[in-house]
N, C-alpha and C. Protein backbone atom coordinates (compact mmCIF):
# COMPACT_ATOMS: atom_id res chain seq x y z
N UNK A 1 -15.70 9.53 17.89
CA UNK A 1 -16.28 8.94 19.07
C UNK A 1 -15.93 9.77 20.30
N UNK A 2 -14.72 10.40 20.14
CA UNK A 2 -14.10 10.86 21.61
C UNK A 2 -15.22 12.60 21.45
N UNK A 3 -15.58 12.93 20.56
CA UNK A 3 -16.03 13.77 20.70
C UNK A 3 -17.97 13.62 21.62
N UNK A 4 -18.48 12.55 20.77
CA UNK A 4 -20.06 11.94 21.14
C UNK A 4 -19.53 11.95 22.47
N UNK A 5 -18.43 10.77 22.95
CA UNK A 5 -18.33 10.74 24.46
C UNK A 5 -18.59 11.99 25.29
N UNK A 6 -17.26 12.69 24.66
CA UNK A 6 -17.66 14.33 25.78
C UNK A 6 -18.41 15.12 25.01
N UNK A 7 -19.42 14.68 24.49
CA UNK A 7 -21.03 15.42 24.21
C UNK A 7 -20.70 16.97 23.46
N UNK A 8 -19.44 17.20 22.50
CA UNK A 8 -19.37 17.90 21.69
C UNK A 8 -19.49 17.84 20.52
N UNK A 9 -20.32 18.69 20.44
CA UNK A 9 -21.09 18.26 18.92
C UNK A 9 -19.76 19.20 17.71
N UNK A 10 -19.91 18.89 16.68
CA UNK A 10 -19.21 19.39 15.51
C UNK A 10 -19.19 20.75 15.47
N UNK A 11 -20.58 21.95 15.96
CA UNK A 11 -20.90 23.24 16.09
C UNK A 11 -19.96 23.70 16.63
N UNK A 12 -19.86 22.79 18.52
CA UNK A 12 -18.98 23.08 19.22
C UNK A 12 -17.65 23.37 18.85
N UNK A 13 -16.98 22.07 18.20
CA UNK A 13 -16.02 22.01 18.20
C UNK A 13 -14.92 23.17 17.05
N UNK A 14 -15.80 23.04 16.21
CA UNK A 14 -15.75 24.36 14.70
C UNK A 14 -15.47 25.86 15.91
N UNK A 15 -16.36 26.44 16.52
CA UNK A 15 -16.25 27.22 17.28
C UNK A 15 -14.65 26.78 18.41
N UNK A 16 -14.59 26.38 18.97
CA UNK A 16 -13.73 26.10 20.15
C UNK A 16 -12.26 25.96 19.39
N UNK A 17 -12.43 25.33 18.13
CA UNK A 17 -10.79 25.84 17.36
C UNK A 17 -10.28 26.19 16.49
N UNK A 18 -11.20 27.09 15.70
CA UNK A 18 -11.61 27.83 14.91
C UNK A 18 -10.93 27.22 13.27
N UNK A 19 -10.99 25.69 13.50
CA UNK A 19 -10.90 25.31 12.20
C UNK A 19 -12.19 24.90 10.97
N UNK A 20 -12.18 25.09 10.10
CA UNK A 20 -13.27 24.89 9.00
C UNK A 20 -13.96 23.82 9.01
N UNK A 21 -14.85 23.82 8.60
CA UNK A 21 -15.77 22.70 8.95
C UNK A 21 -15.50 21.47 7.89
N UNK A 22 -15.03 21.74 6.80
CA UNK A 22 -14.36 20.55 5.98
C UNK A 22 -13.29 20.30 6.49
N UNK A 23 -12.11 20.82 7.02
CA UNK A 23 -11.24 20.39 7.86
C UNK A 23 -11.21 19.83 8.73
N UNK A 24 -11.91 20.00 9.26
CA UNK A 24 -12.96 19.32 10.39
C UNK A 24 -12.79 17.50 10.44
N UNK A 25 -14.22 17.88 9.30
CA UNK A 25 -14.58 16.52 8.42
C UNK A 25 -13.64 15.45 8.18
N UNK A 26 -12.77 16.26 7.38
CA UNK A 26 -11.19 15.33 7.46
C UNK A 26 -10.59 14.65 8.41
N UNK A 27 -10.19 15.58 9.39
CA UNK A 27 -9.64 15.22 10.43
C UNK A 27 -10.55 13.74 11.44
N UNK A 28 -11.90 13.92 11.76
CA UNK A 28 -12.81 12.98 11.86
C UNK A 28 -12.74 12.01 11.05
N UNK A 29 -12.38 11.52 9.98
CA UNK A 29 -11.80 10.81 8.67
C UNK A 29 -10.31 10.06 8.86
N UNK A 30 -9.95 10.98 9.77
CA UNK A 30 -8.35 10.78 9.86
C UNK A 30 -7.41 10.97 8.65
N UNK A 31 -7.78 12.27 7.81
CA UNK A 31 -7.22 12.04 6.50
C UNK A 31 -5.57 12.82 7.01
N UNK A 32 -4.79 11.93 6.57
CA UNK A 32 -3.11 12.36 6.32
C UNK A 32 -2.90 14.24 5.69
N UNK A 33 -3.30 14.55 4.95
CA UNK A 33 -3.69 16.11 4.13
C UNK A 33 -3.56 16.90 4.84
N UNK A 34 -4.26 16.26 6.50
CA UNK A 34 -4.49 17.37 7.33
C UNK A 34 -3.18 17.99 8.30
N UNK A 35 -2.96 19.57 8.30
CA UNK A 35 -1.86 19.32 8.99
C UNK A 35 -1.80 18.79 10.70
N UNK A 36 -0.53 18.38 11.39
CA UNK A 36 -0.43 17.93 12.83
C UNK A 36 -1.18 19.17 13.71
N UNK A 37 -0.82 20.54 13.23
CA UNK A 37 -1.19 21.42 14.02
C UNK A 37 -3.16 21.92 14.10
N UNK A 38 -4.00 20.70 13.19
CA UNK A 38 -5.07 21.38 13.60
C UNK A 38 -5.67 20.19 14.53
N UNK A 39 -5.14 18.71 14.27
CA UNK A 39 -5.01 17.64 14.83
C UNK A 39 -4.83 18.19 16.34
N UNK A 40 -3.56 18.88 16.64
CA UNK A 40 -3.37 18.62 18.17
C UNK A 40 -4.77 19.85 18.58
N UNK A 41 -4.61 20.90 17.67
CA UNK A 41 -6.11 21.48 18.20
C UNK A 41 -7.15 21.03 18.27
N UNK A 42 -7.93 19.90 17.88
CA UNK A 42 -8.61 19.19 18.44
C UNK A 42 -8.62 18.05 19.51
N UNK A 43 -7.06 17.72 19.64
CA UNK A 43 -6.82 16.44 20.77
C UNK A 43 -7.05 17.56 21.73
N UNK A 44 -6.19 18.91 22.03
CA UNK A 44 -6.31 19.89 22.97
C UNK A 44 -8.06 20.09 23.54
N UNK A 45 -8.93 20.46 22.86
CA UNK A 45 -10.32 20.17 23.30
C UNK A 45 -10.94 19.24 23.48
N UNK A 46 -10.83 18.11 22.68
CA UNK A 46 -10.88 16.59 23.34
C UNK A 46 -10.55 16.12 25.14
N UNK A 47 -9.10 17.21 25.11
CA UNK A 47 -8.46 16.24 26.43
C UNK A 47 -8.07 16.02 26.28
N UNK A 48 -7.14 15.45 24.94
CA UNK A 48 -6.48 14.02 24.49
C UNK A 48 -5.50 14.64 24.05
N UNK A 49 -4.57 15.53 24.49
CA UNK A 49 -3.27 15.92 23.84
C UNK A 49 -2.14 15.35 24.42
N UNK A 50 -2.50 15.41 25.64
CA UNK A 50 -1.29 14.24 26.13
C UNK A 50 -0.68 12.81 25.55
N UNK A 51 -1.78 12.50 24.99
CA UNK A 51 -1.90 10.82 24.39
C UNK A 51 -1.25 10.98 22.94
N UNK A 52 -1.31 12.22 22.86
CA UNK A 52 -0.07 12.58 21.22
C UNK A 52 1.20 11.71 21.53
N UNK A 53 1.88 11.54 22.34
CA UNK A 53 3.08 11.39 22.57
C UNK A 53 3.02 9.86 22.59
N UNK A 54 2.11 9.37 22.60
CA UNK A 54 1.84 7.55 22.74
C UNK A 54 1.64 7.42 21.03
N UNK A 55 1.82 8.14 20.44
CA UNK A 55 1.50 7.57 18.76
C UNK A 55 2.69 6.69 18.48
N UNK A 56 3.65 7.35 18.77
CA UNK A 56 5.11 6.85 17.97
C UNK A 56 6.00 6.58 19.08
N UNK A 57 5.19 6.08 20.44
CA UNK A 57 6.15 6.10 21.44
C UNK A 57 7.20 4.84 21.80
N UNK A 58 6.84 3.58 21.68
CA UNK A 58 7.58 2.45 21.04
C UNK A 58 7.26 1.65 19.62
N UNK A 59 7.91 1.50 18.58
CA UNK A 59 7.13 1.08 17.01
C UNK A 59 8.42 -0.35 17.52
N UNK A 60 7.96 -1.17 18.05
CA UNK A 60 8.08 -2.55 18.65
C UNK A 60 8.70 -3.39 17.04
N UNK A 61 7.18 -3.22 16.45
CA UNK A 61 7.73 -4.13 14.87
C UNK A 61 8.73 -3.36 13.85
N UNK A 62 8.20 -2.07 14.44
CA UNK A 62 9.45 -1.15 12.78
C UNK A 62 10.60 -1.62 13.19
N UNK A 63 11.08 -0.78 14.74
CA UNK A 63 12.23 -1.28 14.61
C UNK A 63 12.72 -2.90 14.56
N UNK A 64 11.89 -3.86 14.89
CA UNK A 64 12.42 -5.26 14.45
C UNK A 64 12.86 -5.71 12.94
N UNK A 65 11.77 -4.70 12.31
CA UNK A 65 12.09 -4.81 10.91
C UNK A 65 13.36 -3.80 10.50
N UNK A 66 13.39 -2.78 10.70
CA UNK A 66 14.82 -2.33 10.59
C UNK A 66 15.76 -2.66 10.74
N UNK A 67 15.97 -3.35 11.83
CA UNK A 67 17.15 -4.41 12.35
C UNK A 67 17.65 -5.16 11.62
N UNK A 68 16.19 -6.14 11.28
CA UNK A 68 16.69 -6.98 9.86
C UNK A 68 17.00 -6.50 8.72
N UNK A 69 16.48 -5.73 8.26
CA UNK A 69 16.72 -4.72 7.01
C UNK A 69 18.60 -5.00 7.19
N UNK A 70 19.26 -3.85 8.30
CA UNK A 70 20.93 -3.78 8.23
C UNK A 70 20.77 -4.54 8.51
N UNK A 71 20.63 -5.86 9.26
CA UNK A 71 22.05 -6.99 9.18
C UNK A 71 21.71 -7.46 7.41
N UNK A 72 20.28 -7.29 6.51
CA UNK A 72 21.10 -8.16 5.52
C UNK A 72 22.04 -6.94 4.65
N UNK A 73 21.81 -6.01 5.06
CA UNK A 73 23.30 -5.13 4.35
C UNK A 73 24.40 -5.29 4.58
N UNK A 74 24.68 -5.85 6.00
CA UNK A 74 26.00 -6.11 5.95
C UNK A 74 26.89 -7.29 5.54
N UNK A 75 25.88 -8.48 5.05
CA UNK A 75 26.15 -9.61 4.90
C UNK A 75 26.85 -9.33 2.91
């Protein structure tokens, strides 16, 4: 979607970060396989590299669940 928004088409984008066009595909997919480093090369032409840092920036429930996790270890 973030790509339709700023009106770059797939051509574009293949060109602009010189990753493969099945890689590509993936990544548009959101497949895990793919590595972080072709990911941020596309948030980087997106615009959206800054917003990397908001993925994992508070995990509110993990750590609640971790919490509980040790206290029942220590019991």
């Amino acid at each position: 979607m973030a790509m339709k928004r700023r009106g770059i088409s797939q051509d574009m984008m293949y060109k602009r970060t010189g990753i493969s066009k099945p890689t590509l595909r993936k990544i548009t997919k959101g497949d895990p396989s793919v590595s972080i480093g072709h990911y941020v090369n596309v948030l980087a032409v997106l615009g959206l590299l800054e917003d990397l840092g908001n993925v994992a920036l508070d995990d509110e429930l993990g750590r609640k669940l971790q919490d509980i996790e040790l206290l029942k270890r220590k019991r």
